[in-house]
C-alpha atoms as a PDB file:
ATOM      1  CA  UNK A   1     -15.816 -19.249 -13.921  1.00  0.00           C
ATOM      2  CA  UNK A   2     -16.201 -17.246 -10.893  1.00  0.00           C
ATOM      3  CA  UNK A   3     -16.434 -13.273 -11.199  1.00  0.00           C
ATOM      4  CA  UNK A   4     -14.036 -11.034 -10.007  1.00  0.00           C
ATOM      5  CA  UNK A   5     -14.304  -7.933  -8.314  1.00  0.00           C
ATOM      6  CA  UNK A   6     -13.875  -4.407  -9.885  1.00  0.00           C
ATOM      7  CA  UNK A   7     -10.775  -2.914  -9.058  1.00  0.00           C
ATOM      8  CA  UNK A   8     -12.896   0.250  -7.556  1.00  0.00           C
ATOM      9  CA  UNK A   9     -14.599  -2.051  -5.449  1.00  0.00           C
ATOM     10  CA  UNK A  10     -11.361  -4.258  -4.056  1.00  0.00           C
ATOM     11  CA  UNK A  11      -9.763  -0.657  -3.639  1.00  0.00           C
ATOM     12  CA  UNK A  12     -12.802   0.098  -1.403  1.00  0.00           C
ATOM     13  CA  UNK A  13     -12.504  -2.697   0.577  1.00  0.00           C
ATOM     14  CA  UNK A  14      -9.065  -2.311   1.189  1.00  0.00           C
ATOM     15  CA  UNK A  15      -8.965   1.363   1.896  1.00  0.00           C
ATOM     16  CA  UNK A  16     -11.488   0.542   5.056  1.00  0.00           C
ATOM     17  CA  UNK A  17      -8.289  -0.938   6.964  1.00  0.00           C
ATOM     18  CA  UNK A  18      -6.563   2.467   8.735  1.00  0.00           C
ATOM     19  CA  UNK A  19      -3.301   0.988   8.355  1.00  0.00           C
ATOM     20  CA  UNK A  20      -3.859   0.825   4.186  1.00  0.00           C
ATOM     21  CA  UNK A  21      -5.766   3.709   3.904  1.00  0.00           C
ATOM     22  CA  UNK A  22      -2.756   5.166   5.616  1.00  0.00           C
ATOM     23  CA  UNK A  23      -0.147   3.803   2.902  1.00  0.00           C
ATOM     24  CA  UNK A  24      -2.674   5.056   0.244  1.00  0.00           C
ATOM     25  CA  UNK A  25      -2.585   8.755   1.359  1.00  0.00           C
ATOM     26  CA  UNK A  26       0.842   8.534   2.087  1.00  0.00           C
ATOM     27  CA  UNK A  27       1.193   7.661  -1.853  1.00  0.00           C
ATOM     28  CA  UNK A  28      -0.944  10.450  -2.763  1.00  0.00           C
ATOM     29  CA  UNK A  29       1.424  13.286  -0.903  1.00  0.00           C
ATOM     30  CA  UNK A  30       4.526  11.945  -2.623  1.00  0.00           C
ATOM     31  CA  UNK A  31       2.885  12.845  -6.217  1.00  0.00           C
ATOM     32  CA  UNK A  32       2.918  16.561  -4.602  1.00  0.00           C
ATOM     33  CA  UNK A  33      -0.026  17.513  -6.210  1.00  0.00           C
ATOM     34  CA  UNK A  34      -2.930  18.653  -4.101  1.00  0.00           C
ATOM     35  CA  UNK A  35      -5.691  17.685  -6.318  1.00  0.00           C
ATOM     36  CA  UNK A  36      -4.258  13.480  -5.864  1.00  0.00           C
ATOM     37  CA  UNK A  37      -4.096  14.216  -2.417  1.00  0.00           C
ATOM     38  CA  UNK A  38      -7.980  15.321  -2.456  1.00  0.00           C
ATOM     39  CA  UNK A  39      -9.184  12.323  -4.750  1.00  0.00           C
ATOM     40  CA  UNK A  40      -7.346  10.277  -2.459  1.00  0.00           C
ATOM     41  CA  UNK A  41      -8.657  11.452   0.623  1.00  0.00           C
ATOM     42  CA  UNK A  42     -12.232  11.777  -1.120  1.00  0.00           C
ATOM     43  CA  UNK A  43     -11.830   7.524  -2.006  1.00  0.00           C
ATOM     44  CA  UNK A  44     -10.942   7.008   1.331  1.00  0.00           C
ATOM     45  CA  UNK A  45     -14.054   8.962   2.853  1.00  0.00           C
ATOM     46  CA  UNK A  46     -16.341   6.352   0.233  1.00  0.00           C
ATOM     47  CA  UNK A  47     -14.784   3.893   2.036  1.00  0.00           C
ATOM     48  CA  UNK A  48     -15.665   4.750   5.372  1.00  0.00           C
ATOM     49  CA  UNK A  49     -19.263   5.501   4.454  1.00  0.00           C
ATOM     50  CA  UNK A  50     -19.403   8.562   2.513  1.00  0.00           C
ATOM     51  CA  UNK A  51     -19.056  12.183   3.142  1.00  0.00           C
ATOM     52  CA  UNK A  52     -21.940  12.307   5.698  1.00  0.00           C
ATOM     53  CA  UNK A  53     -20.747   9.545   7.689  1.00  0.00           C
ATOM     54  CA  UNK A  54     -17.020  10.742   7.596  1.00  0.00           C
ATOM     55  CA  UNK A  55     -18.946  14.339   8.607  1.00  0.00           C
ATOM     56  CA  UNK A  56     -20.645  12.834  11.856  1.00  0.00           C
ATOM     57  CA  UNK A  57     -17.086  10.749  12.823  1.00  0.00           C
ATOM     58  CA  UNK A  58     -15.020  14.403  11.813  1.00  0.00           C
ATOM     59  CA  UNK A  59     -17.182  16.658  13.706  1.00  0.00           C
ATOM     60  CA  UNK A  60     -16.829  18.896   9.990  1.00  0.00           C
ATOM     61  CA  UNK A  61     -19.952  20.203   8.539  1.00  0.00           C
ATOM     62  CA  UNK A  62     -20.712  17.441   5.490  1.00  0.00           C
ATOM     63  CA  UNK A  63     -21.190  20.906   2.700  1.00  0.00           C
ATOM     64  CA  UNK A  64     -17.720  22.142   4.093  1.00  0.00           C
ATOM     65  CA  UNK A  65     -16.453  18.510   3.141  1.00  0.00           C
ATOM     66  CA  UNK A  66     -17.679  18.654  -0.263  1.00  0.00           C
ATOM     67  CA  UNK A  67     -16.164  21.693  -0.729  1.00  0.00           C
ATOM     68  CA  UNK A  68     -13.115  20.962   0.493  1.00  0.00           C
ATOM     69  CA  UNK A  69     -12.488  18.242  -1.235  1.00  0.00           C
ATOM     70  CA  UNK A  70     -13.685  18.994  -4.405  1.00  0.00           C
ATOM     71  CA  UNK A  71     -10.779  19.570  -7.430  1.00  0.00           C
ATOM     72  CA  UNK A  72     -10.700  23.130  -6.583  1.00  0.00           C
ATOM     73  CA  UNK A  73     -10.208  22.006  -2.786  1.00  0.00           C
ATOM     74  CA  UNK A  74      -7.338  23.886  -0.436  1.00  0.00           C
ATOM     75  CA  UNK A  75      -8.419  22.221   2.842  1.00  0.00           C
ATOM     76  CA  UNK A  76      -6.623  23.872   6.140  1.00  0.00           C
ATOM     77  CA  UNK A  77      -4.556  21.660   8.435  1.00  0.00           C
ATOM     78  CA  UNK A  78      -7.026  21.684  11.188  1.00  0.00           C
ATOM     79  CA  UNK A  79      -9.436  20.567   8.618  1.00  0.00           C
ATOM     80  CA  UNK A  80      -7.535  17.652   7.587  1.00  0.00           C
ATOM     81  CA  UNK A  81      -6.501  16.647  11.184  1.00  0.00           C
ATOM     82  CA  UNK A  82     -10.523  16.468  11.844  1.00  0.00           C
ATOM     83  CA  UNK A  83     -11.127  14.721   8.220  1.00  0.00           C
ATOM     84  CA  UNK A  84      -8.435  11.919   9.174  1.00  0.00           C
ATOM     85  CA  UNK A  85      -9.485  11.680  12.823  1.00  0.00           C
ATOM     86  CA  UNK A  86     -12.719  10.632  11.025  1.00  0.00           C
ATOM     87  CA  UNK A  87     -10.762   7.860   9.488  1.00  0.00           C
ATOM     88  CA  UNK A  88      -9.015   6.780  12.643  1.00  0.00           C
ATOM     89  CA  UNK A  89      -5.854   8.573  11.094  1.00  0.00           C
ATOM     90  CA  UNK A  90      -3.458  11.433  11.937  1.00  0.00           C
ATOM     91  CA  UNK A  91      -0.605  13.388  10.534  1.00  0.00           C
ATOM     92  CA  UNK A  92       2.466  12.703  11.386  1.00  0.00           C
ATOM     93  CA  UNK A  93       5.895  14.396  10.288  1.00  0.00           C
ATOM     94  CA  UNK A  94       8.870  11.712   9.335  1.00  0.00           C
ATOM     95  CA  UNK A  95      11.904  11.471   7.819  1.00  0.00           C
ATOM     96  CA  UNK A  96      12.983  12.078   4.600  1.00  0.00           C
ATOM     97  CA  UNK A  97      14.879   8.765   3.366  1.00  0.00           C
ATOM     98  CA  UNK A  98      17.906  10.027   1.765  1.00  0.00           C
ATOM     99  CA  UNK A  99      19.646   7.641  -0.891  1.00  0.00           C
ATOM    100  CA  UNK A 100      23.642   6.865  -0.234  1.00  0.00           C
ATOM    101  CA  UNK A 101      25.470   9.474  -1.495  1.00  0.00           C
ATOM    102  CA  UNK A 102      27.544   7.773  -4.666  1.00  0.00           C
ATOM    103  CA  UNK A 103      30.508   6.196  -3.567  1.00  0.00           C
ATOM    104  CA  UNK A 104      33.807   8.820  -5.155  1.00  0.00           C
ATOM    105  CA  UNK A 105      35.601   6.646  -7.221  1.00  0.00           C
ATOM    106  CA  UNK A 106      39.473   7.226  -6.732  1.00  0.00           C
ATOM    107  CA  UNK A 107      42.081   6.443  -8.997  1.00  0.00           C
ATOM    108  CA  UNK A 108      45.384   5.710  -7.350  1.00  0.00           C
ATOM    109  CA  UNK A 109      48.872   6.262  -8.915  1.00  0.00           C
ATOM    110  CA  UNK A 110      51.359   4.296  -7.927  1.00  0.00           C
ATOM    111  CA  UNK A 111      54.193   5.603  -8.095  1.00  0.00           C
ATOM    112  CA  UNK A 112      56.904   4.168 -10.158  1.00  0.00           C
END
């Protein structure tokens, strides 16, 4: 029977292709809670290498990383543009999508 990867491992993998790394993020900022958002972002930088690799491609200073990302972490927006330039990613501002508003059920007389 032939093995089969860890899930950390096939999450690894996949996270090295910008366009999933970029759905992965994207699923960490709709949980709205920063410390996802940095365990994301720090599984992502493992997948491109580590934190001094992701330091070199950033241009950020690999202890300011660390400490940014840590669970205590409140990285600035310039510091996150530079992080996910690292990853060949940027921010981007979209759309909320907004669910159909419920259709208003009438009830009709008719008049007799």
């Amino acid at each position: 029977m032939k093995p089969t990867a860890s899930y950390d491992h096939d999450l690894i993998e996949r996270l090295k292709d910008p366009e999933y790394a970029a759905e992965f993020l994207n699923a960490c900022l709709l949980e709205d809670h920063l410390p996802t958002l940095l365990l994301g972002l720090r599984t992502v930088a493992q997948a491109n290498g580590g934190l001094s690799r992701v330091s070199r491609a950033s241009g950020l200073n690999r202890v300011h990383l660390y400490r940014m990302l840590n669970k205590q972490g409140n990285p600035q927006i310039t510091s996150l543009q530079h992080l996910l330039g690292g990853f060949g990613l940027h921010l981007a501002i979209t759309p909320v999508k907004r669910r159909p508003k419920r259709m208003m059920r009438h009830s009709h007389r008719i008049a007799a």
